[in-house]
Protein backbone atom coordinates (compact mmCIF):
# COMPACT_ATOMS: atom_id res chain seq x y z
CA UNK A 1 3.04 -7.64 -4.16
CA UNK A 2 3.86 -7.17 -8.15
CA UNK A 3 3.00 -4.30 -10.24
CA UNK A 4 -0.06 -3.70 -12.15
CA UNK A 5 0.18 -4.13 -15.42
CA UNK A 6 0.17 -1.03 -17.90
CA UNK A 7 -3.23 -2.97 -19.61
CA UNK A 8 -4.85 -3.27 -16.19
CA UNK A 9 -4.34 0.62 -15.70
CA UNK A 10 -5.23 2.17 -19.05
CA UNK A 11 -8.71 -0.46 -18.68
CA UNK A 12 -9.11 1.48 -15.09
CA UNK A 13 -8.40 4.56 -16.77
CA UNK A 14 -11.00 4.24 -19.60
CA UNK A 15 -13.54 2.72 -16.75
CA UNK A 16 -13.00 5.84 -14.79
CA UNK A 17 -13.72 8.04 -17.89
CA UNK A 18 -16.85 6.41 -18.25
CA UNK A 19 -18.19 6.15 -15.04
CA UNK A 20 -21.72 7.98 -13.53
CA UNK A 21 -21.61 6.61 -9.99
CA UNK A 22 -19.11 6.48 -7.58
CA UNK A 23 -19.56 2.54 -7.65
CA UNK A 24 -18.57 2.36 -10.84
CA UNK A 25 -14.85 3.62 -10.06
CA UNK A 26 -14.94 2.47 -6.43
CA UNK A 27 -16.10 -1.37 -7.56
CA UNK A 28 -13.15 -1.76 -10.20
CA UNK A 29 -10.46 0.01 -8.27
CA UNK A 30 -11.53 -2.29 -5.10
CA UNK A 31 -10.91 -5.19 -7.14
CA UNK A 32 -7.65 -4.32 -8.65
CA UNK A 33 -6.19 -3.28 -5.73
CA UNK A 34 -6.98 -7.18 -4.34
CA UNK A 35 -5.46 -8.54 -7.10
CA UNK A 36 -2.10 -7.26 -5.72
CA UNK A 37 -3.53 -8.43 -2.23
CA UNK A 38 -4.68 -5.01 -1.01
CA UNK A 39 -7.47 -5.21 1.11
CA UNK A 40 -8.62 -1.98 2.20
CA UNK A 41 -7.92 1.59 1.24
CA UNK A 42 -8.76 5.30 1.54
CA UNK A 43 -9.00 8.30 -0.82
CA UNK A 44 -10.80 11.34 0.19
CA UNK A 45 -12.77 13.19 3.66
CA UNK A 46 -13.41 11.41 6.47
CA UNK A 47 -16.37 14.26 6.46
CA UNK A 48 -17.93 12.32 3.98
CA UNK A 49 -18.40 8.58 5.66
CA UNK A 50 -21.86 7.45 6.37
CA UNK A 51 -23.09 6.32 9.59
CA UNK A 52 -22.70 2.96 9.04
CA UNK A 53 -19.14 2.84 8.38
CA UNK A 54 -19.34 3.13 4.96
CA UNK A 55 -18.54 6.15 2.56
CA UNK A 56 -16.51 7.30 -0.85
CA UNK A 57 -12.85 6.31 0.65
CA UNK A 58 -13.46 3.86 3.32
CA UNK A 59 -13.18 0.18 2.16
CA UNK A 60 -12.41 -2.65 3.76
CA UNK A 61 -11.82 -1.31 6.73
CA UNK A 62 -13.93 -2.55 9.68
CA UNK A 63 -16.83 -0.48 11.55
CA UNK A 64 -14.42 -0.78 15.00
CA UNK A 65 -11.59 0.85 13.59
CA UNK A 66 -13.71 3.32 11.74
CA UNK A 67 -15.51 4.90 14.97
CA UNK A 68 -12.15 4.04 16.94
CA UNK A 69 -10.10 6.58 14.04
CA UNK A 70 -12.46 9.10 14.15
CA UNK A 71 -13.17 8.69 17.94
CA UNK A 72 -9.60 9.50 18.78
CA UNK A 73 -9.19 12.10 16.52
CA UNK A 74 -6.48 10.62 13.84
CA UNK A 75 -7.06 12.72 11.11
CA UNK A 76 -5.70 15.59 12.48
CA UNK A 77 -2.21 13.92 12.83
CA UNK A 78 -2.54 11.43 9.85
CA UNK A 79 -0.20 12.48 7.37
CA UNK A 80 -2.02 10.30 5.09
CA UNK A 81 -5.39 12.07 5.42
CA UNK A 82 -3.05 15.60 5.34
């Protein structure tokens, strides 16, 4: 994995600034983060996934290990989530 470039971030940062939907920061971010071969990733509450799998933070990851996290009760010990 290399580093993203200082002109990758401050175009993120100005696409951020400008954005009106979650989509349009979530969409960008996604593919930046692949460029550097990251596939999935998570930023916020698990309170806020949808029933299908899919919510602001979740991405990437698949609809098994979704119910199986929340199932088992991992955010209460995930420092990550912390």
């Amino acid at each position: 994995m290399g580093q993203i470039s200082f002109q990758a971030i401050t175009n993120f940062t100005e696409t951020c600034l400008n954005a009106s939907r979650p989509e349009h920061v979530t969409e960008p971010f996604t593919a930046l983060l692949r460029n550097e071969g990251i596939t999935s990733w998570f930023v916020g509450s698990l309170a806020h996934v949808s029933e299908q799998g899919r919510g602001f933070g979740f991405y990437g990851i698949t609809k098994g290990w979704h119910d199986r996290y929340l199932e088992a009760g991992y955010p209460a010990h995930d420092p990550v989530v912390q």
